[in-house]
N, C-alpha and C. Protein backbone atom coordinates (compact mmCIF):
# COMPACT_ATOMS: atom_id res chain seq x y z
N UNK A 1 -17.02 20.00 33.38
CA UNK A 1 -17.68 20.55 32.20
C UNK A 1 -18.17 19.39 31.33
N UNK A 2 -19.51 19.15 31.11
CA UNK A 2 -20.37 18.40 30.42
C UNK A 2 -20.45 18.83 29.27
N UNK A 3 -19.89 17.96 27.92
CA UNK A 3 -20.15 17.91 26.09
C UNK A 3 -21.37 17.65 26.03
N UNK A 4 -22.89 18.00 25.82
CA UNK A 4 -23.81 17.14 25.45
C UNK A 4 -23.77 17.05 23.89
N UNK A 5 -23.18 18.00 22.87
CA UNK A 5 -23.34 17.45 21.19
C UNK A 5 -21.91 17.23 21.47
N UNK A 6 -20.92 16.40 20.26
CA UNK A 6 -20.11 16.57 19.79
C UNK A 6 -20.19 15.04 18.51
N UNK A 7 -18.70 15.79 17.31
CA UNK A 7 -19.08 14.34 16.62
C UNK A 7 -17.39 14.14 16.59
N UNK A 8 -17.35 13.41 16.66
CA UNK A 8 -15.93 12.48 16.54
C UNK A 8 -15.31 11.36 15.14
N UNK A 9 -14.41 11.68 14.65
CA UNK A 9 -14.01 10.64 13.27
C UNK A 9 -12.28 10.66 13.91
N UNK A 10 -11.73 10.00 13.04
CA UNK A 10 -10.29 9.65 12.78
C UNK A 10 -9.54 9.87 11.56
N UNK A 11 -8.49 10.81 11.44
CA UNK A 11 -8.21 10.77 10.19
C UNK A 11 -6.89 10.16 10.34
N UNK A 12 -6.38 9.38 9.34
CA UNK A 12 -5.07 9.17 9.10
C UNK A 12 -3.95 8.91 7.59
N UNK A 13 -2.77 9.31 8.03
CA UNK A 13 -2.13 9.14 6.81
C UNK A 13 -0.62 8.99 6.75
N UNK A 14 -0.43 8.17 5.85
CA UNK A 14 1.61 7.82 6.76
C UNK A 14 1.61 6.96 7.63
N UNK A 15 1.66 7.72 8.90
CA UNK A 15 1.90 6.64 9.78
C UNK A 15 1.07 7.89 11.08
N UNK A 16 0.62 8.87 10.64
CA UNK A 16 0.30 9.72 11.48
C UNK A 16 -1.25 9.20 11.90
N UNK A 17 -1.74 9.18 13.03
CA UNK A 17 -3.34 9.23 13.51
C UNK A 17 -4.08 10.10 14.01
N UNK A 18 -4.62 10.77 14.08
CA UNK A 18 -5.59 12.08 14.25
C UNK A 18 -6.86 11.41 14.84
N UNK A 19 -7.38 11.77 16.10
CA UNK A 19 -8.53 11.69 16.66
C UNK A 19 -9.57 13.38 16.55
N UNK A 20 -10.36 13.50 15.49
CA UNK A 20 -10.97 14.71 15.80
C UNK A 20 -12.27 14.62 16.78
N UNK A 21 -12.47 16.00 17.87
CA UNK A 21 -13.38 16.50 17.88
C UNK A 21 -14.40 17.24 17.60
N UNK A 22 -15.71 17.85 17.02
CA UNK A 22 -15.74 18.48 16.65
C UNK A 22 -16.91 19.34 17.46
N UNK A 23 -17.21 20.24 18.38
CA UNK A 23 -17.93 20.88 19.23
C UNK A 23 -18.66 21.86 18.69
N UNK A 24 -20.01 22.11 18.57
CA UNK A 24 -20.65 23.73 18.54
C UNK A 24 -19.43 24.84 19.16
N UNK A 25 -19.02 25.62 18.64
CA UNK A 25 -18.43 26.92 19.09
C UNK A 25 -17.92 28.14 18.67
N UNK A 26 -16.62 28.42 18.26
CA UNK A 26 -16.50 29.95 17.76
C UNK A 26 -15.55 29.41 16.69
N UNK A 27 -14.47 28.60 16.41
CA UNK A 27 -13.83 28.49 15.66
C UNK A 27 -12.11 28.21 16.29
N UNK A 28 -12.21 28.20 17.41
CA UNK A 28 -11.01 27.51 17.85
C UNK A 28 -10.63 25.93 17.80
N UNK A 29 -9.69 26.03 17.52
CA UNK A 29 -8.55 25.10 16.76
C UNK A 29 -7.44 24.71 17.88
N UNK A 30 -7.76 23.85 18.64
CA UNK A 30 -6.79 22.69 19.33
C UNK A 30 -5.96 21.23 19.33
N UNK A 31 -4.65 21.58 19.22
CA UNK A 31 -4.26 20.41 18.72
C UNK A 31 -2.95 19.75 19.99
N UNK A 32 -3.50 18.69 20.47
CA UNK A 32 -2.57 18.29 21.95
C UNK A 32 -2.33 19.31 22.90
N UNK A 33 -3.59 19.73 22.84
CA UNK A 33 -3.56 20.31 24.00
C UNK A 33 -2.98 21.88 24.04
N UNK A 34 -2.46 22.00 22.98
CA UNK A 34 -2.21 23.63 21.97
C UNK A 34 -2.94 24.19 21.41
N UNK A 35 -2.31 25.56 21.17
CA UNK A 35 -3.24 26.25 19.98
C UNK A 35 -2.72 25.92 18.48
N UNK A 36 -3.29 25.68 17.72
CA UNK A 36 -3.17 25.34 16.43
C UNK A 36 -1.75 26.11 15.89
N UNK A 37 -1.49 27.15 16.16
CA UNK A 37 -0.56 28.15 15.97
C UNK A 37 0.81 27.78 16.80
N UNK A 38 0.62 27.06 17.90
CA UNK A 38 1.97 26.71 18.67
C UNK A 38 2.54 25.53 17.85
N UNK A 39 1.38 24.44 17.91
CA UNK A 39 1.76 23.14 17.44
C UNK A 39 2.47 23.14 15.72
N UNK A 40 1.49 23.49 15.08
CA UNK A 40 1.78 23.74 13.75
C UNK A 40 2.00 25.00 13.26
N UNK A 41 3.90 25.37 13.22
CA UNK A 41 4.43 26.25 13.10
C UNK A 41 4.24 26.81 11.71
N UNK A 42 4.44 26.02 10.55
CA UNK A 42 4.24 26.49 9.71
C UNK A 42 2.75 26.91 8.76
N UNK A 43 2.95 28.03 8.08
CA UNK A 43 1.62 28.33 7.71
C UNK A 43 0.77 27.52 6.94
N UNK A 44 1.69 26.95 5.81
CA UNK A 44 1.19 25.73 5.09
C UNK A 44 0.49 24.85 5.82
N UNK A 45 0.70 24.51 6.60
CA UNK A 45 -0.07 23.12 7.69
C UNK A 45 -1.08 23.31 8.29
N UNK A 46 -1.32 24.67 8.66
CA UNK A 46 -2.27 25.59 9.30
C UNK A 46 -3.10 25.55 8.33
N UNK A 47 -2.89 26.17 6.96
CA UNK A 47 -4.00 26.13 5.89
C UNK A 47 -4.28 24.99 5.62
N UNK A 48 -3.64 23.62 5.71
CA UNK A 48 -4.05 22.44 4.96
C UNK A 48 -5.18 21.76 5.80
N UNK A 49 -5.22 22.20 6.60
CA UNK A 49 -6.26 21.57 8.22
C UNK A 49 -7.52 22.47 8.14
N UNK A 50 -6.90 23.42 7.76
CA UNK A 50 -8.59 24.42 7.68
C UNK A 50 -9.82 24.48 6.23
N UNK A 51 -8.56 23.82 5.62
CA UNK A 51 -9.41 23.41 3.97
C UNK A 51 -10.78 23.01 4.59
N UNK A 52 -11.43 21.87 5.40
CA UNK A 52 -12.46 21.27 5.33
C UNK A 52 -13.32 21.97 5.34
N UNK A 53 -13.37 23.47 6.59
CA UNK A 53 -14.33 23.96 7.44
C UNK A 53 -14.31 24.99 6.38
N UNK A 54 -13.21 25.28 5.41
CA UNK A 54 -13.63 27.11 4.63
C UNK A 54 -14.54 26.30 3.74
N UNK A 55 -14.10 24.69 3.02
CA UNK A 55 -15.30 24.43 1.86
C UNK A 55 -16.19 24.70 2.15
N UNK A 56 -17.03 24.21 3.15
CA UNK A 56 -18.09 24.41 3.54
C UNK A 56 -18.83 25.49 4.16
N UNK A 57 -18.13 26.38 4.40
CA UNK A 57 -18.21 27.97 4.87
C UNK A 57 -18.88 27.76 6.86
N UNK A 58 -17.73 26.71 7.43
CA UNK A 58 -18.14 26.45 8.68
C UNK A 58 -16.99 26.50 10.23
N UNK A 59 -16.10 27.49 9.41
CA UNK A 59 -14.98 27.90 10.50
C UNK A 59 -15.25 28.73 11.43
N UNK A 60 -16.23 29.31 11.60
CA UNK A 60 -16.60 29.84 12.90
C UNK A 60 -17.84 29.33 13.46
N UNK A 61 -18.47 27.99 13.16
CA UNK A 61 -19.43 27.20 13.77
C UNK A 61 -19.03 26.32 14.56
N UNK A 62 -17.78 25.52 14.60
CA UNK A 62 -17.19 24.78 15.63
C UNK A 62 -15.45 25.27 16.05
N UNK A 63 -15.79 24.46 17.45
CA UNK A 63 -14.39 23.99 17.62
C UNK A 63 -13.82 22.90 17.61
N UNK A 64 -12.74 22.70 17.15
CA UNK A 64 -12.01 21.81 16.82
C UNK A 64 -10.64 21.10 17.94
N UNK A 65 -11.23 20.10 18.72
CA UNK A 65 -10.09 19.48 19.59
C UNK A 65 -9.28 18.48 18.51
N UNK A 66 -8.78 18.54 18.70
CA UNK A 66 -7.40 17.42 18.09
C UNK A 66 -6.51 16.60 18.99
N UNK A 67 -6.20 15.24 18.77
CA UNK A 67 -5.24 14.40 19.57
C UNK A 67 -4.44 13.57 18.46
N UNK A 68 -3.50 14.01 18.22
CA UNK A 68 -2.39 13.41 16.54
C UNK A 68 -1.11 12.70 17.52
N UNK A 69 -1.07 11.88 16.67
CA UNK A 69 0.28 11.25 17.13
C UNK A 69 0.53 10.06 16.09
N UNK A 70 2.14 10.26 15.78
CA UNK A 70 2.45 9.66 15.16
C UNK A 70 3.16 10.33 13.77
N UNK A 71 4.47 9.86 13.26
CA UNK A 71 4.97 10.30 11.61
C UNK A 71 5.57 11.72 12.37
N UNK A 72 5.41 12.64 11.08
CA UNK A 72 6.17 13.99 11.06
C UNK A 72 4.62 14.86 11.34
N UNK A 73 5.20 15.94 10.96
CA UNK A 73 4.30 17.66 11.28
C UNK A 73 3.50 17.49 10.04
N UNK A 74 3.93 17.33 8.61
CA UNK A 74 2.97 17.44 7.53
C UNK A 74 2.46 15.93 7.39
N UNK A 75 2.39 14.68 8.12
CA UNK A 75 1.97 13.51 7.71
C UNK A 75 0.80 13.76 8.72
N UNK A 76 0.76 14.58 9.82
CA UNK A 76 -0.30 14.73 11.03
C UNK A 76 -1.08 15.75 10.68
N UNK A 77 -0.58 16.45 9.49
CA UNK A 77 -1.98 17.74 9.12
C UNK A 77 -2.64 17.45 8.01
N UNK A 78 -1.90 16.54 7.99
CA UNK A 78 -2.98 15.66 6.58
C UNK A 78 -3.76 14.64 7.40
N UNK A 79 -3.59 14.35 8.31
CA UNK A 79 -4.39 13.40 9.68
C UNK A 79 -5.44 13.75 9.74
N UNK A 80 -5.17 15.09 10.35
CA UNK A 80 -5.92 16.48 10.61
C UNK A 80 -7.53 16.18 9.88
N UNK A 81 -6.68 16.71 8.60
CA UNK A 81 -7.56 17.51 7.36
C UNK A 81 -8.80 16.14 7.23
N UNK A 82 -7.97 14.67 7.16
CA UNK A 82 -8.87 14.41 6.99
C UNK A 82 -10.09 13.61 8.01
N UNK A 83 -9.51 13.77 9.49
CA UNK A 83 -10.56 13.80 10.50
C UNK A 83 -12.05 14.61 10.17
N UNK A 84 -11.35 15.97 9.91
CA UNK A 84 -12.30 16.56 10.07
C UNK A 84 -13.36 16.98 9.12
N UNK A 85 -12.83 16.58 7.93
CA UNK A 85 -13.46 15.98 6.70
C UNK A 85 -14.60 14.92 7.46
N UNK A 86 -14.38 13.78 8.10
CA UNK A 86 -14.93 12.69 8.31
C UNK A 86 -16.09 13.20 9.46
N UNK A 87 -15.11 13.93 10.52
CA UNK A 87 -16.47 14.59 11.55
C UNK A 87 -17.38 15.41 10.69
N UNK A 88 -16.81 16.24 9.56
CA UNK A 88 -18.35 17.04 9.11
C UNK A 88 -18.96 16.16 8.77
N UNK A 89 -18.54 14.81 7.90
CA UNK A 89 -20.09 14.00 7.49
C UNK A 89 -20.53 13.31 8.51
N UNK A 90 -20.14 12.79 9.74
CA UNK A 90 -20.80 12.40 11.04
C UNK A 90 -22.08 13.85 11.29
N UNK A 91 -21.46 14.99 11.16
CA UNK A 91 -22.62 16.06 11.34
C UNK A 91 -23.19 16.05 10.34
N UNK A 92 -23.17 16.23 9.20
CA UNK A 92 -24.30 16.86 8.30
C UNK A 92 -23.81 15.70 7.08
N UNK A 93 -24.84 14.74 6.67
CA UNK A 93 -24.50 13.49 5.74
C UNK A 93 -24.19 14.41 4.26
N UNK A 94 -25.48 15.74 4.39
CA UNK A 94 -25.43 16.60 2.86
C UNK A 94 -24.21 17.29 2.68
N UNK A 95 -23.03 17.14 2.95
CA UNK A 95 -22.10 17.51 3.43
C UNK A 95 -21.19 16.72 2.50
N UNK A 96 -21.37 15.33 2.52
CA UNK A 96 -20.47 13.96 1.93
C UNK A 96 -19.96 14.41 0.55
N UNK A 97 -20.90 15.15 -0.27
CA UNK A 97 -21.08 14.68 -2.09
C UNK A 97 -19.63 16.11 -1.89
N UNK A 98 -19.60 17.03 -1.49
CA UNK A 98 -18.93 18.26 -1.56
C UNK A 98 -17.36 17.84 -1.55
N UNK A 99 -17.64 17.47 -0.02
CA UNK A 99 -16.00 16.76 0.75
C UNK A 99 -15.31 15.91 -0.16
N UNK A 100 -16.11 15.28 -0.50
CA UNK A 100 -15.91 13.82 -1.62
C UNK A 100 -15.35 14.30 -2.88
N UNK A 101 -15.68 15.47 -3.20
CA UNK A 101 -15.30 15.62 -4.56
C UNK A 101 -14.08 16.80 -4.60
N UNK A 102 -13.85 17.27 -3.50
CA UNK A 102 -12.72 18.06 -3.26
C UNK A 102 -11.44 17.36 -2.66
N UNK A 103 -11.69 15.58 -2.47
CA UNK A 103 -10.57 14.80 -2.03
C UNK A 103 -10.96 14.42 -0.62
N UNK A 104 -10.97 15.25 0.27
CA UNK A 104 -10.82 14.98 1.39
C UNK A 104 -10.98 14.18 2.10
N UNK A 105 -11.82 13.46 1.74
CA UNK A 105 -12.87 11.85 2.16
C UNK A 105 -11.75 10.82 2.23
N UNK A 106 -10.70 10.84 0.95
CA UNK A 106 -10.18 9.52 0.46
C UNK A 106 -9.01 9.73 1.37
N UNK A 107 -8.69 8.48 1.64
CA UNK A 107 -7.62 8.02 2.86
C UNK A 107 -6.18 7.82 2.28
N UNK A 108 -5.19 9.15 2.18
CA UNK A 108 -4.30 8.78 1.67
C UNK A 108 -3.15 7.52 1.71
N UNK A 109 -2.86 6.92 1.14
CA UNK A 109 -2.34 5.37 1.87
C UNK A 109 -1.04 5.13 1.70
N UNK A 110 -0.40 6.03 0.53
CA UNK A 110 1.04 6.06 0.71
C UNK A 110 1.95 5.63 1.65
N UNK A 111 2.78 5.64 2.20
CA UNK A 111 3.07 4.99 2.70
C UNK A 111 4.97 4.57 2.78
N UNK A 112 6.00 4.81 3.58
CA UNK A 112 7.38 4.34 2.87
C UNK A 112 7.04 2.74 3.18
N UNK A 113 8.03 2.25 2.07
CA UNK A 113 8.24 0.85 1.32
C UNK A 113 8.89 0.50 2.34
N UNK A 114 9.10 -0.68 2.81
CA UNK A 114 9.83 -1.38 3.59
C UNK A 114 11.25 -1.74 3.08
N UNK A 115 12.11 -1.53 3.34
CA UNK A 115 12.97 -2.43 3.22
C UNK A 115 13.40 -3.58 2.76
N UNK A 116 14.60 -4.26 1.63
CA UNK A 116 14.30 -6.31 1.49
C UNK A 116 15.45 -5.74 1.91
N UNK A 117 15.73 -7.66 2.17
CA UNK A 117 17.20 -8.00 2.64
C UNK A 117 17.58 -7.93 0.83
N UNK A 118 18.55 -8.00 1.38
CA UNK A 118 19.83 -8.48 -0.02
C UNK A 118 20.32 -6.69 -0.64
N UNK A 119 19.47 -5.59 -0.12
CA UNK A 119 19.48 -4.64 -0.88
C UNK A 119 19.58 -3.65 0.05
N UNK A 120 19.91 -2.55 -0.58
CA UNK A 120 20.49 -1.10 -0.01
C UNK A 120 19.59 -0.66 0.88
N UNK A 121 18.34 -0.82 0.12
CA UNK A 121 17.13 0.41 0.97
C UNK A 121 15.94 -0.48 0.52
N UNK A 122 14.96 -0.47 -0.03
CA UNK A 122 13.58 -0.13 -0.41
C UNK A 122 13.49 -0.90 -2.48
N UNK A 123 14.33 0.07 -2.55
CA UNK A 123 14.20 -0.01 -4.17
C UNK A 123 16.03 -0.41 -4.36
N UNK A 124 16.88 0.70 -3.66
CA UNK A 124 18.27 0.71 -4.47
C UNK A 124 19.03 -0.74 -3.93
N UNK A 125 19.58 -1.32 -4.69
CA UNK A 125 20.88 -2.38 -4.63
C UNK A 125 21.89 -1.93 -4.14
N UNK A 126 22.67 -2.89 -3.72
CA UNK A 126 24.07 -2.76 -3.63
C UNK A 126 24.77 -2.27 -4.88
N UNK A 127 26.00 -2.28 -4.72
CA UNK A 127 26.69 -1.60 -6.18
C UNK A 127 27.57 -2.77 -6.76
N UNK A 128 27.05 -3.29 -7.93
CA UNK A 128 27.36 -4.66 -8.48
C UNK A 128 28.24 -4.53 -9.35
N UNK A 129 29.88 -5.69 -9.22
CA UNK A 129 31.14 -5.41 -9.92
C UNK A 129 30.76 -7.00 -10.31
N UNK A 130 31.63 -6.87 -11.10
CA UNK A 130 31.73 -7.99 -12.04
C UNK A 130 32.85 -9.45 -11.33
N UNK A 131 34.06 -8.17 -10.59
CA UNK A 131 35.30 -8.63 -10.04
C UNK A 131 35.66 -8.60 -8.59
């Protein structure tokens, strides 16, 4: 089976990476090789991935392949969300000013803190006595 359109972006966030596809089709939603519904159990995550396509009133114009890996379940649907943010402006540039101003564009960068030596975690110390 031969793709002749498709547009392709990357979303990422955390530590999660998201490769989107994005195909002419009916509105199916694939993610590793699942249905959107197997992979991402909860409903929240399901809605946070579909934000891009309702802004734009374009959830039953494509389908959506997905390849995520990496982090947890909600650091990969924020991957998601914003792949496909990035594939709509690969399709339609008039598209950008909308996405852009509803967030989706910007690359969340958060991130956990590393670790120092000398200390508990990140931020907390040891527990300091005098004696």
């Amino acid at each position: 089976m031969s793709i002749s359109v498709q547009w392709l972006a990357t979303g990422r966030r955390k530590s999660s990476v998201a490769r989107v596809y994005l195909r002419p089709g009916k509105g199916n939603v694939t993610v590793n090789k699942q249905s959107v519904e197997e992979y991402f159990d909860r409903a929240t995550l399901r809605m946070v991935l579909r934000q891009p396509l309702e802004l734009v009133n374009m959830t039953e114009n494509f389908d959506v392949i997905v390849n995520v890996c990496g982090g947890g379940k909600t650091g990969q649907a924020g991957a998601v969300l914003h792949g496909i943010a990035r594939a709509l402006c690969n399709y339609d540039a008039k598209l950008r000013p909308t996405l852009k101003h509803a967030g989706f564009l910007t690359r969340d960068s958060r991130a956990k803190e590393r670790k120092k030596y000398g200390q508990a975690a990140a931020r907390a110390r040891f527990q300091f006595s005098k004696r």
